[in-house]
C-alpha atoms as a PDB file:
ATOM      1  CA  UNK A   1     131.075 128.017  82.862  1.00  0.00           C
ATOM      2  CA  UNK A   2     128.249 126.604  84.951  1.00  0.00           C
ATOM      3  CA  UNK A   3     125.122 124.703  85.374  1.00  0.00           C
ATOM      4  CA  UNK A   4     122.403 126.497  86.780  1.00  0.00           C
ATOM      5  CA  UNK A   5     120.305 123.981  87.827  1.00  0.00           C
ATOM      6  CA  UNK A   6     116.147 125.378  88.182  1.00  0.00           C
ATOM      7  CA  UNK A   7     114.654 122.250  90.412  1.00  0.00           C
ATOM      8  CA  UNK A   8     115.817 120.236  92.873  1.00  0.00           C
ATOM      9  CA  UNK A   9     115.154 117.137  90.559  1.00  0.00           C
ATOM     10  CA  UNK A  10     117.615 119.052  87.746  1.00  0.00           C
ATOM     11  CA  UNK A  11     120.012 119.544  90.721  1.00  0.00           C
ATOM     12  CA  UNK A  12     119.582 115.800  91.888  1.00  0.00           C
ATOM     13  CA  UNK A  13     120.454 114.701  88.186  1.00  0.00           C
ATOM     14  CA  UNK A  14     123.805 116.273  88.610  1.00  0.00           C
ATOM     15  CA  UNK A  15     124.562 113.841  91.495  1.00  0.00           C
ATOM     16  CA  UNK A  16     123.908 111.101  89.043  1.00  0.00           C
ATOM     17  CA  UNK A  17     126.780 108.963  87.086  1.00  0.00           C
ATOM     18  CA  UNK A  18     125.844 109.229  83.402  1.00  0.00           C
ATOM     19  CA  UNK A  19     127.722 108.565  79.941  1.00  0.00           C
ATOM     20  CA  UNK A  20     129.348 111.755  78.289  1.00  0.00           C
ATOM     21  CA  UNK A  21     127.025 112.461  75.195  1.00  0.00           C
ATOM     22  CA  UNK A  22     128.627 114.257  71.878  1.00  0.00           C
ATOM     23  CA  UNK A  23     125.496 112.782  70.095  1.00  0.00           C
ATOM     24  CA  UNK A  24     126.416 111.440  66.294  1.00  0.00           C
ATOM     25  CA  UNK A  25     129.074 113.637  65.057  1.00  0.00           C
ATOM     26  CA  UNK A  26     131.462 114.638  68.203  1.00  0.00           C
ATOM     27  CA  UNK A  27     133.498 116.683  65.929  1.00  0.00           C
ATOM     28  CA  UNK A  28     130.947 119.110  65.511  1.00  0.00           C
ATOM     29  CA  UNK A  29     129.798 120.037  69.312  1.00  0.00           C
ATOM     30  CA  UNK A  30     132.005 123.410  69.106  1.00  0.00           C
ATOM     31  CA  UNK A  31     129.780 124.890  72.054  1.00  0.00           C
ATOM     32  CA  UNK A  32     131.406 126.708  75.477  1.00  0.00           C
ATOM     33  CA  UNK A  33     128.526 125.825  77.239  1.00  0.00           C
ATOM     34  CA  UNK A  34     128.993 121.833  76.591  1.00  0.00           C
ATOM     35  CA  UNK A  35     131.879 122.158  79.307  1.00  0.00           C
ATOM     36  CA  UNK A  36     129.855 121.130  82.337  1.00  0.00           C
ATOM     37  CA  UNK A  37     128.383 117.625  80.182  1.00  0.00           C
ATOM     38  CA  UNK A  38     131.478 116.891  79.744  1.00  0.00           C
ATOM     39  CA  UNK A  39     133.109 116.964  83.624  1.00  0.00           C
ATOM     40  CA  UNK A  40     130.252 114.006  84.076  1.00  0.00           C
ATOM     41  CA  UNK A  41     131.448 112.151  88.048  1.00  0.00           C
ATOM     42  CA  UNK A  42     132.776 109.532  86.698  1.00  0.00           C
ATOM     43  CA  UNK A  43     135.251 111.278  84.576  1.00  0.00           C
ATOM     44  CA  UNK A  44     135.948 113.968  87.562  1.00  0.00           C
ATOM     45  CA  UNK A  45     136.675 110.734  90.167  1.00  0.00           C
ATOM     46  CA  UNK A  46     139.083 109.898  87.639  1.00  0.00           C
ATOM     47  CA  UNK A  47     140.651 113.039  87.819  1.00  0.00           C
ATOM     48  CA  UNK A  48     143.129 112.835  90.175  1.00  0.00           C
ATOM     49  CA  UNK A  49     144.303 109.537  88.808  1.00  0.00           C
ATOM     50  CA  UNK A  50     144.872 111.698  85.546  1.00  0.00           C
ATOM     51  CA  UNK A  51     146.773 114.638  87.018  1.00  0.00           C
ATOM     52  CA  UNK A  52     149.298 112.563  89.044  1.00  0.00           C
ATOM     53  CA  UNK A  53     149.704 115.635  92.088  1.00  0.00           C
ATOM     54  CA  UNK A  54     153.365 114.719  93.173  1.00  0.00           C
ATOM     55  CA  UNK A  55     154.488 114.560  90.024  1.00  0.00           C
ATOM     56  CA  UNK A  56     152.977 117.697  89.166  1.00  0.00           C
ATOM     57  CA  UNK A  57     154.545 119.081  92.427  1.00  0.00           C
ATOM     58  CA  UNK A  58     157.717 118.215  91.198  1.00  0.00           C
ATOM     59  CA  UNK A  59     157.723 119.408  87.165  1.00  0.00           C
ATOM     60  CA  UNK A  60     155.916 122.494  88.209  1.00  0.00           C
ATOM     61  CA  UNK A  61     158.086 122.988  91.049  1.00  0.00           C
ATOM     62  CA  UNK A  62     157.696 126.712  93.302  1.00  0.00           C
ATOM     63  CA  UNK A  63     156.981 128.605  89.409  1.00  0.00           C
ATOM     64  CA  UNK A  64     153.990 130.060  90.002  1.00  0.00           C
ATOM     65  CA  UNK A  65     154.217 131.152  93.579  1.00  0.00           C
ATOM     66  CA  UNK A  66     157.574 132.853  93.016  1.00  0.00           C
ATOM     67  CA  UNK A  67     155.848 134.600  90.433  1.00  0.00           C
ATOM     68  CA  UNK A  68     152.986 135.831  92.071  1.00  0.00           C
ATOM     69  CA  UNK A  69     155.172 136.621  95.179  1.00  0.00           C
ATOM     70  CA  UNK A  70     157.405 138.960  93.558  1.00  0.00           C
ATOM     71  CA  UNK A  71     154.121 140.739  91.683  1.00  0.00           C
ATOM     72  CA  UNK A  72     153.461 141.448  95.843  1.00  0.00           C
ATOM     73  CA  UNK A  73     150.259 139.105  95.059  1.00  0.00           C
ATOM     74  CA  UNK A  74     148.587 138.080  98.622  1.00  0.00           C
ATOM     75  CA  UNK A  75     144.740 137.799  97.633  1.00  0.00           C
ATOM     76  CA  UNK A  76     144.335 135.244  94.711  1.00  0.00           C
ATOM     77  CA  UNK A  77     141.054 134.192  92.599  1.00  0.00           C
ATOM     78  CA  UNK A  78     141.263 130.898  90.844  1.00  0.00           C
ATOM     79  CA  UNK A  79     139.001 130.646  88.285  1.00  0.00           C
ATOM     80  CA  UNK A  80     139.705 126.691  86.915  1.00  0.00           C
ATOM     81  CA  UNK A  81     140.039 125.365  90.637  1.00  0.00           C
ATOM     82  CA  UNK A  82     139.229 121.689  88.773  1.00  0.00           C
ATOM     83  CA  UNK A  83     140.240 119.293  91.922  1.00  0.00           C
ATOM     84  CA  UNK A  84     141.711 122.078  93.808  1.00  0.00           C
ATOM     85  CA  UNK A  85     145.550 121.159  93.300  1.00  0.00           C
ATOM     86  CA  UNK A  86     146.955 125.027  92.918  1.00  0.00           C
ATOM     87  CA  UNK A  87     144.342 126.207  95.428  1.00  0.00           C
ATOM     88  CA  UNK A  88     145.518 123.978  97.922  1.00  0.00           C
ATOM     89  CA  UNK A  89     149.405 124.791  96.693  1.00  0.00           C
ATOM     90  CA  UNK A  90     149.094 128.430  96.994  1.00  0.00           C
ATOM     91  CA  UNK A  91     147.145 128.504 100.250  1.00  0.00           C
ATOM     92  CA  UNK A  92     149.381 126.202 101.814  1.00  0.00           C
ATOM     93  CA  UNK A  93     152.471 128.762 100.390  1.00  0.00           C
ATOM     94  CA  UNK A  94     150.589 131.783 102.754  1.00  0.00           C
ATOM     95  CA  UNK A  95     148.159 133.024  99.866  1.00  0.00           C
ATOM     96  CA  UNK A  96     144.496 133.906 100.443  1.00  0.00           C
ATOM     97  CA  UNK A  97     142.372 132.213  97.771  1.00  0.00           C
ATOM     98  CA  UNK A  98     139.201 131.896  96.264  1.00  0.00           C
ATOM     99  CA  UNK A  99     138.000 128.806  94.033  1.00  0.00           C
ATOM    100  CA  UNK A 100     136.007 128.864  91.736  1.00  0.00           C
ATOM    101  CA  UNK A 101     134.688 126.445  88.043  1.00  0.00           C
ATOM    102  CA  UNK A 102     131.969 126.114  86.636  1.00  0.00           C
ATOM    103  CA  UNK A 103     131.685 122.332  87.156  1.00  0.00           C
ATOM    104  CA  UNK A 104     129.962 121.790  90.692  1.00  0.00           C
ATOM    105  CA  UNK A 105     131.531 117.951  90.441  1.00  0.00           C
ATOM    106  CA  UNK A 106     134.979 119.535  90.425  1.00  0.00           C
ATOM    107  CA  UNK A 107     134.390 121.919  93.110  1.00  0.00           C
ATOM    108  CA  UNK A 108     133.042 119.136  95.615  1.00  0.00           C
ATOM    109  CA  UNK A 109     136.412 117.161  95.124  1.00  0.00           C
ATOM    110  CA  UNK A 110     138.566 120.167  95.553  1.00  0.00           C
ATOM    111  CA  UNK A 111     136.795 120.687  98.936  1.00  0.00           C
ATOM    112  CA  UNK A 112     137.561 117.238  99.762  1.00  0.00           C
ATOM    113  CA  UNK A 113     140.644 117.278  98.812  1.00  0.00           C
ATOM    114  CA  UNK A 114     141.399 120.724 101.004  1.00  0.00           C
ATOM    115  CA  UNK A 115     139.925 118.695 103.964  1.00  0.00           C
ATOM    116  CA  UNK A 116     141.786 115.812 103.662  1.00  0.00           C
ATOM    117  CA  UNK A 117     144.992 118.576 104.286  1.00  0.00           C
ATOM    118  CA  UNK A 118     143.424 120.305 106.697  1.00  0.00           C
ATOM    119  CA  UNK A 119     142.258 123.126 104.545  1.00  0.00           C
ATOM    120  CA  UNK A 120     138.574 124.475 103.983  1.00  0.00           C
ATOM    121  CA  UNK A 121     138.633 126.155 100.379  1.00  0.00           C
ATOM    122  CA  UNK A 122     136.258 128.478  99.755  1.00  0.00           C
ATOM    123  CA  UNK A 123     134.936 127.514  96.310  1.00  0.00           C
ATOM    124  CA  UNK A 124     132.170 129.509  94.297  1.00  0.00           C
ATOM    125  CA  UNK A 125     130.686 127.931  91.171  1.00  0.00           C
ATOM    126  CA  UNK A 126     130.589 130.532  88.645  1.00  0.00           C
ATOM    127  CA  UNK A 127     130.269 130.690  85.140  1.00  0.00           C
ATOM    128  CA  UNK A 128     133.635 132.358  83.606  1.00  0.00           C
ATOM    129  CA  UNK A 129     131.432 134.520  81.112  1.00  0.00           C
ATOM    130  CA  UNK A 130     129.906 136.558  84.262  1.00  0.00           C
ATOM    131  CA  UNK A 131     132.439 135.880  86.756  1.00  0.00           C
ATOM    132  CA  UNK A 132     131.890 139.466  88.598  1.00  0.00           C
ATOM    133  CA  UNK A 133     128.179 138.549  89.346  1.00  0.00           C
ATOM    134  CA  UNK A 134     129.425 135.138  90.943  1.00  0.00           C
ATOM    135  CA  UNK A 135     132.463 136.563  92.618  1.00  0.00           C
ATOM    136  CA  UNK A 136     133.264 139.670  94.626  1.00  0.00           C
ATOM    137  CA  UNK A 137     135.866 141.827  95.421  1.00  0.00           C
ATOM    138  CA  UNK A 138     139.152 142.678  93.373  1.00  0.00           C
ATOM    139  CA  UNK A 139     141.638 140.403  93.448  1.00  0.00           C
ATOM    140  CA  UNK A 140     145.900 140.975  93.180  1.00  0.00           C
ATOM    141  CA  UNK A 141     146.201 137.742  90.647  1.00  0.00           C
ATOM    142  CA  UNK A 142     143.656 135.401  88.584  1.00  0.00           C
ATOM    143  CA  UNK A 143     144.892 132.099  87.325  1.00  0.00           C
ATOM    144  CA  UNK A 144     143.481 130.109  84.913  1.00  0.00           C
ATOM    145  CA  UNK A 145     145.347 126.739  84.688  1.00  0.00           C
ATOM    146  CA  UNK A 146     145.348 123.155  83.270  1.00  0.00           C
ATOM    147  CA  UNK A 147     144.536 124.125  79.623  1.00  0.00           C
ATOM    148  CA  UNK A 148     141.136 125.551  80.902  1.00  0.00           C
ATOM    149  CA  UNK A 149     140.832 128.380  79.056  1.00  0.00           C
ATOM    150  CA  UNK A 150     140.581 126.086  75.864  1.00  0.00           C
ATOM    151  CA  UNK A 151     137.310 125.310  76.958  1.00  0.00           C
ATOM    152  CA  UNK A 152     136.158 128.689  75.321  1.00  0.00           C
ATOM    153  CA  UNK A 153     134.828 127.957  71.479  1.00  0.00           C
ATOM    154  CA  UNK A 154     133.937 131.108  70.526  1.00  0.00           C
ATOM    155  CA  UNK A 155     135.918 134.170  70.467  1.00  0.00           C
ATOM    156  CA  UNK A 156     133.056 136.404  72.046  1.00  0.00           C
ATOM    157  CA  UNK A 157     133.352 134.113  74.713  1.00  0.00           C
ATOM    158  CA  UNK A 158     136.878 134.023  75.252  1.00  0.00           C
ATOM    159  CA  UNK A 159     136.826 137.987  74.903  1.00  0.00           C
ATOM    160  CA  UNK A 160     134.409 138.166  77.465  1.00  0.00           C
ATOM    161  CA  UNK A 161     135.852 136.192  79.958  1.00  0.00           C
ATOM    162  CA  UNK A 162     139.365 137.930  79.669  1.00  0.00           C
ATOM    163  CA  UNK A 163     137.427 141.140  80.462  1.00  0.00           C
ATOM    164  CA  UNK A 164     136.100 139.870  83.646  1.00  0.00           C
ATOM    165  CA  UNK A 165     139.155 138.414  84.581  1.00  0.00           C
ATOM    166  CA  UNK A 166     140.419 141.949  83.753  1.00  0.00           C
ATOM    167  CA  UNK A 167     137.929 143.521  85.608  1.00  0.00           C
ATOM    168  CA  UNK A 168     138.281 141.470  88.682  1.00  0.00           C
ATOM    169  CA  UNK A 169     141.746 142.495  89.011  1.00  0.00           C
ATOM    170  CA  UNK A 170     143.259 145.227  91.440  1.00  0.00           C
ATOM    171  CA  UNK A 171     144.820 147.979  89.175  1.00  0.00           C
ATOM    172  CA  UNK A 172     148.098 146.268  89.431  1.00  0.00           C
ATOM    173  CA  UNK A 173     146.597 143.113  89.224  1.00  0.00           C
ATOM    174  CA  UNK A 174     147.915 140.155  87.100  1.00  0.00           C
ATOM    175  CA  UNK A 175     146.419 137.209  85.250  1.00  0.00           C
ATOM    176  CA  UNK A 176     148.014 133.909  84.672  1.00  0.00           C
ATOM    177  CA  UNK A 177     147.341 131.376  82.292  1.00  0.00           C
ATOM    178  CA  UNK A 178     148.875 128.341  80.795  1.00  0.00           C
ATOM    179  CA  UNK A 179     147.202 126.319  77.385  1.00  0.00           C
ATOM    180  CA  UNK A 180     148.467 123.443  75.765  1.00  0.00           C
ATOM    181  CA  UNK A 181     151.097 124.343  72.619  1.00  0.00           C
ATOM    182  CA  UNK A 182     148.349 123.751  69.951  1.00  0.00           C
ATOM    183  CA  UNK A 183     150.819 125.633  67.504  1.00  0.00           C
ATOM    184  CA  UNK A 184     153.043 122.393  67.727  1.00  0.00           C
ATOM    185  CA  UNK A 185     149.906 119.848  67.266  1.00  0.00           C
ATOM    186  CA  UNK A 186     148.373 121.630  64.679  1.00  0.00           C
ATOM    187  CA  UNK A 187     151.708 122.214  62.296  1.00  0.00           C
ATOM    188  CA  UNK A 188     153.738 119.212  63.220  1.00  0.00           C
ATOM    189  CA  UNK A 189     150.808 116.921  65.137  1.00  0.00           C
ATOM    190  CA  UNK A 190     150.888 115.351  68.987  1.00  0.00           C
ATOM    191  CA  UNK A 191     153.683 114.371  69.852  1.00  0.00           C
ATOM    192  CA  UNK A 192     153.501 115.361  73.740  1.00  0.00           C
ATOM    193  CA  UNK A 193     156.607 114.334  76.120  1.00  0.00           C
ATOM    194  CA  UNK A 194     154.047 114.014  78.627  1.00  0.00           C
ATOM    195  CA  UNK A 195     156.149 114.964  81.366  1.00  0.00           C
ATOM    196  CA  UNK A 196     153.797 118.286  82.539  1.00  0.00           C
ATOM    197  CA  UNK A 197     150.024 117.910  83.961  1.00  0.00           C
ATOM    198  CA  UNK A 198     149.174 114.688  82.728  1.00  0.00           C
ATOM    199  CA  UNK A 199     151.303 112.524  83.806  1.00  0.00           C
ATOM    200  CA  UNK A 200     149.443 109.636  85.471  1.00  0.00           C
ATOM    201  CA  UNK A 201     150.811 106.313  85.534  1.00  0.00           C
ATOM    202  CA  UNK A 202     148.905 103.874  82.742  1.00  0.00           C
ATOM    203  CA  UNK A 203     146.625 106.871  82.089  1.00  0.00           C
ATOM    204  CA  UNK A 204     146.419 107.474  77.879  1.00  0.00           C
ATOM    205  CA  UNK A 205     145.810 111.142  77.162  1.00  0.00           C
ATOM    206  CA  UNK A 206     145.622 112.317  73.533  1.00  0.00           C
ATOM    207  CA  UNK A 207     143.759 113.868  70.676  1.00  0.00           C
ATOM    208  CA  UNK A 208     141.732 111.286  68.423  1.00  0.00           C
ATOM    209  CA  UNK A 209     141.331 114.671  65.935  1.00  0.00           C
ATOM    210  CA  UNK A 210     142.502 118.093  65.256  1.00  0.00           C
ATOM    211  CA  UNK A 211     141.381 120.955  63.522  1.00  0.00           C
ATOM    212  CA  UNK A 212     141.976 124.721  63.653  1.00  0.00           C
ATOM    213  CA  UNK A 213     138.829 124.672  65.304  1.00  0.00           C
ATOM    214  CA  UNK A 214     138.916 121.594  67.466  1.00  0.00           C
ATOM    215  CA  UNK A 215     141.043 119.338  69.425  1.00  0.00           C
ATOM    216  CA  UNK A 216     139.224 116.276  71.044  1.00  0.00           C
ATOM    217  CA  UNK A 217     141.204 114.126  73.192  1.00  0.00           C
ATOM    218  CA  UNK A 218     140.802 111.092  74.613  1.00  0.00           C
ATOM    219  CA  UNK A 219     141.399 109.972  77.819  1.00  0.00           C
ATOM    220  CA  UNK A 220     141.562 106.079  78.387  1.00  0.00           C
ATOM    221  CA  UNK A 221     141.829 104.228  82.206  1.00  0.00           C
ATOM    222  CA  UNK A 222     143.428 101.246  83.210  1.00  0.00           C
ATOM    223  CA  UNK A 223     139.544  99.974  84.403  1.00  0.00           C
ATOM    224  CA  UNK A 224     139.111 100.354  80.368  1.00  0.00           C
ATOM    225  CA  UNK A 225     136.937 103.157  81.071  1.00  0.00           C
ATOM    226  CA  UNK A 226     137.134 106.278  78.375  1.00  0.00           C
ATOM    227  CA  UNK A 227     136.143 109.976  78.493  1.00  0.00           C
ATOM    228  CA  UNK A 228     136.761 113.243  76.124  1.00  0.00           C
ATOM    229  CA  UNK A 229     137.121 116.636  75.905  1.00  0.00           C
ATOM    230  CA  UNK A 230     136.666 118.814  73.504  1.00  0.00           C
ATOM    231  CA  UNK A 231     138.882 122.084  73.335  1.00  0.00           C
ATOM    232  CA  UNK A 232     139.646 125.350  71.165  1.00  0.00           C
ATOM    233  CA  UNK A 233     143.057 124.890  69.840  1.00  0.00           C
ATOM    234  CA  UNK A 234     144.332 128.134  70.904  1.00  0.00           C
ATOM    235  CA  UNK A 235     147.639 129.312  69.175  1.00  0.00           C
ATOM    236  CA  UNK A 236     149.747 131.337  71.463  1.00  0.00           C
ATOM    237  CA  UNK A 237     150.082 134.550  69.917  1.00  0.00           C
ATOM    238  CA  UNK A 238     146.433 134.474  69.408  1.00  0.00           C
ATOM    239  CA  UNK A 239     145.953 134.240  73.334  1.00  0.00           C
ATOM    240  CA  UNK A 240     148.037 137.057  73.598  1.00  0.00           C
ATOM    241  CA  UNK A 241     146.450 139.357  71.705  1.00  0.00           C
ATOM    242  CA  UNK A 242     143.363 138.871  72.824  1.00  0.00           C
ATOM    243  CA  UNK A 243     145.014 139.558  76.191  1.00  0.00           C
ATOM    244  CA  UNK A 244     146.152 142.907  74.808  1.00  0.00           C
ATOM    245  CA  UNK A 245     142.979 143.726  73.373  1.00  0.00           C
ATOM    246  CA  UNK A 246     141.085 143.379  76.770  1.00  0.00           C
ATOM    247  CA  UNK A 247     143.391 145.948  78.187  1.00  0.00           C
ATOM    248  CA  UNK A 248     146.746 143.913  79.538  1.00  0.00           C
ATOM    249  CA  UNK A 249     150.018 146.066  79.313  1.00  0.00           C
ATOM    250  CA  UNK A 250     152.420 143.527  79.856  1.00  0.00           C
ATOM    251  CA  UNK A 251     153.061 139.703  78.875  1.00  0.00           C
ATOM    252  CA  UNK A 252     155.610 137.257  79.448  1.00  0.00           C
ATOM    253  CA  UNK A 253     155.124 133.815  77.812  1.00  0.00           C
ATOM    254  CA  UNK A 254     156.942 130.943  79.134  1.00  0.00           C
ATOM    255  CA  UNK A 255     157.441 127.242  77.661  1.00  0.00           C
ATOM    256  CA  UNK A 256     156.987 124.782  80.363  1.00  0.00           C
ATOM    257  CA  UNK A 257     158.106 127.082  82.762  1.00  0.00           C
ATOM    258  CA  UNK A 258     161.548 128.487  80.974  1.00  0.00           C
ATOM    259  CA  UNK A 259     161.617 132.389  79.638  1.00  0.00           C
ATOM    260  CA  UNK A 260     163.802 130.697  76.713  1.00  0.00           C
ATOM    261  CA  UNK A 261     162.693 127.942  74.265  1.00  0.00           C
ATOM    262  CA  UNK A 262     162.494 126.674  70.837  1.00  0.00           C
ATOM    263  CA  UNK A 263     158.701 127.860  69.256  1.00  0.00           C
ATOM    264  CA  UNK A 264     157.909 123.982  68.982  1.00  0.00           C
ATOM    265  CA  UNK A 265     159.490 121.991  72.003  1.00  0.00           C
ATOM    266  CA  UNK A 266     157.766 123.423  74.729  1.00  0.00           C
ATOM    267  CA  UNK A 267     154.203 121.049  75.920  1.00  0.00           C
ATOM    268  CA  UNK A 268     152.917 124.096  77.652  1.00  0.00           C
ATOM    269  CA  UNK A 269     152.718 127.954  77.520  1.00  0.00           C
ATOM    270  CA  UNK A 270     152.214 129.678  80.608  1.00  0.00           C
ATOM    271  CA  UNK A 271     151.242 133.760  79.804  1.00  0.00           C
ATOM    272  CA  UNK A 272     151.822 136.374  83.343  1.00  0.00           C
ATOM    273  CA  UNK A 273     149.200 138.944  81.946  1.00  0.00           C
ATOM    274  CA  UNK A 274     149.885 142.229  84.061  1.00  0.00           C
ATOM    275  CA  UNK A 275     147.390 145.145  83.905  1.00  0.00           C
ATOM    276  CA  UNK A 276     149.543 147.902  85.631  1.00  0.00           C
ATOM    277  CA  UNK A 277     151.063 150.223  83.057  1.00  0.00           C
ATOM    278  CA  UNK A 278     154.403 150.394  82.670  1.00  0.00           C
ATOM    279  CA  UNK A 279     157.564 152.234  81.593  1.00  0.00           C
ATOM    280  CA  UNK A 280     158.075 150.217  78.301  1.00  0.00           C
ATOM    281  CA  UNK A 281     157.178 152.497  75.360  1.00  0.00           C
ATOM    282  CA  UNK A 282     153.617 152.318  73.752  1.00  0.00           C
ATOM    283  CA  UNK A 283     153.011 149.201  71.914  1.00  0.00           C
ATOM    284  CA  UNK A 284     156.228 147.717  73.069  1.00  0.00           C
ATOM    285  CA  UNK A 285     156.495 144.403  75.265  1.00  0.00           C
ATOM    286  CA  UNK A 286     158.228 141.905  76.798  1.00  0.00           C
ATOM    287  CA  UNK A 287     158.407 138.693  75.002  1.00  0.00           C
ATOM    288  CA  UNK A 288     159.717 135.091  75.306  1.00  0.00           C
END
C-alpha cells in the first residue's frame, strides 16, 4: 500500500510525528488503505525495539535462504521490506534484492539500517495492489513477511495483490509468505509463546479484540508509549486457496519453520507458493 502524496506540504506532513487516529469506534476501520496512518514515525522508530533483530536471527535461523537457494532463486523482490531486516539478510547471503512497502517511514529506516552495514538497498515505495506499475522486471522469488499480508481487509484486495505478486514472478518463480496462526487465536484465543518476530525485551504485543474480521493489537513501550494495528485474521487454508486461485501450482506450509506440527501450536505459518507446474497430478499438492 502507499501514500501518494500530491503537494509538497502533503509530503512535508508525512515527515511529521502525529497520534495514530482510529476515530471513535477502532473496531470498525476494516480499510486496506488505513495501513500507511497507521506506520505513523513514532511507531516505525519503535520498530526495531519491537522486532528484536538478533533474536530474530537466531529463531529464524538460515530458513528462508536455504529455501530460496535450492528453488535456484538469485534475483529477489521484497514486497514488506518494513525496516529492511530480510533485505539486508538475504543480500548479505549473495542475493540481489529489491525493497519495497508502501510506508515511505519504513523504507527510510531500512535504508538506514542497510548503511549502517555497509549496504545501499534499493527500496521502491509501491502500493501492493499495483505493484507491476511501481516495480519492474520479473523476479525468481517474492516474499511477503512479518504478518504483512494481514494488512489486506478485503478479499478483492488480497486477490489482487497475489496476482501481481504472481505476475511479477519468472515462470518458475516462487512466492513466500508467513501470517500469524489466526486459526489458533480465533478458536482457542492468544496465547502466543512469543518466541518468533516479536520478541523485544519489555515490549507488550497483543490483540485487545478479535473477530473473524479483525484482529487489533496493541503494542505497549517501556517509555509508556502505545500504538495499534489493525489486521485481517487470515486462516491458513484460506491463504492458500486464494494462492491457488491466482494461479500457484505448488504449496508447502510450514509452522514456525518445521514441515511437521500440531494445527494449533505453531505462532507462525510460513506458505513457499511456487508457480512452475509440476509432475504432481491435477489438483493434487503437497501439504504440511
Amino acid at each position: 500500500m502507499s501514500a501518494r502524496p500530491s503537494s509538497s506540504g502533503a509530503a512535508d506532513a508525512l515527515l511529521e510525528y502525529r497520534d495514530q487516529n482510529y476515530g471513535n469506534d477502532p473496531t470498525k476501520v476494516r480499510e486496506s488503505d488505513k495501513y500507511t496512518d497507521e506506520y505513523v514515525r513514532g511507531f516505525v522508530e519503535k520498530w526495531d525495539e519491537l522486532i528484536d533483530w538478533d533474536k530474530r536471527s537466531e529463531t529464524e535461523g538460515s530458513f528462508f535462504i536455504n529455501a530460496l537457494k535450492a528453488r535456484g532463486v538469485r534475483r529477489v523482490l521484497d514486497i514488506a521490506t518494513g525496516t529492511g531486516f530480510h533485505s539486508i539478510r538475504l543480500i548479505e547471503a549473495g542475493f540481489e534484492v529489491v525493497s519495497a512497502d508502501g510506508s515511505p517511514y519504513m523504507l527510510a529506516r531500512a535504508f538506514e539500517n542497510g548503511r549502517k552495514r555497509n549496504h545501499i538497498i534499493r527500496t521502491v515505495q509501491a502500493d501492493w495492489r499495483w505493484l507491476n506499475r511501481s516495480v519492474h522486471g520479473r523476479f525468481d522469488a517474492v516474499i511477503c513477511l512479518g504478518n504483512s499480508f494481514t494488512h489486506l481487509h478485503s478479499e478483492r484486495d488480497r486477490r489482487k495483490t497475489l496476482a501481481e505478486c504472481y505476475s511479477a514472478l519468472r515462470h518458475d518463480g516462487v512466492l513466500i509468505l508467513d501470517q500469524r496462526n489466526y486459526d489458533s487465536i480465533l478458536d482457542r484465543g492468544f496465547d502466543s509463546k512469543h518466541k518468533y518476530y516479536y520478541c523485544g525485551d519489555q515490549i507488550v504485543a497483543e490483540p485487545e479484540h478479535v473477530d473473524e474480521g479483525l484482529a487489533r493489537f496493541r503494542y505497549n513501550f517501556p517509555d509508556g508509549s502505545e500504538y495499534h494495528l489493525n489486521m485481517f485474521p487470515l486462516r491458513k487454508d484460506y491463504t492458500r486457496g486464494l494462492m491457488h486461485d491466482v494461479g500457484f501450482q505448488r504449496i508447502t506450509t510450514y509452522g514456525d519453520f518445521k514441515e511437521t506440527y500440531k494445527e494449533h501450536d505453531p505462532d507462525f505459518f510460513v506458505h513457499i507458493a511456487e508457480k512452475s507446474y509440476n509432475s504432481l497430478e491435477e489438483g493434487e499438492e503437497q501439504k504440511s
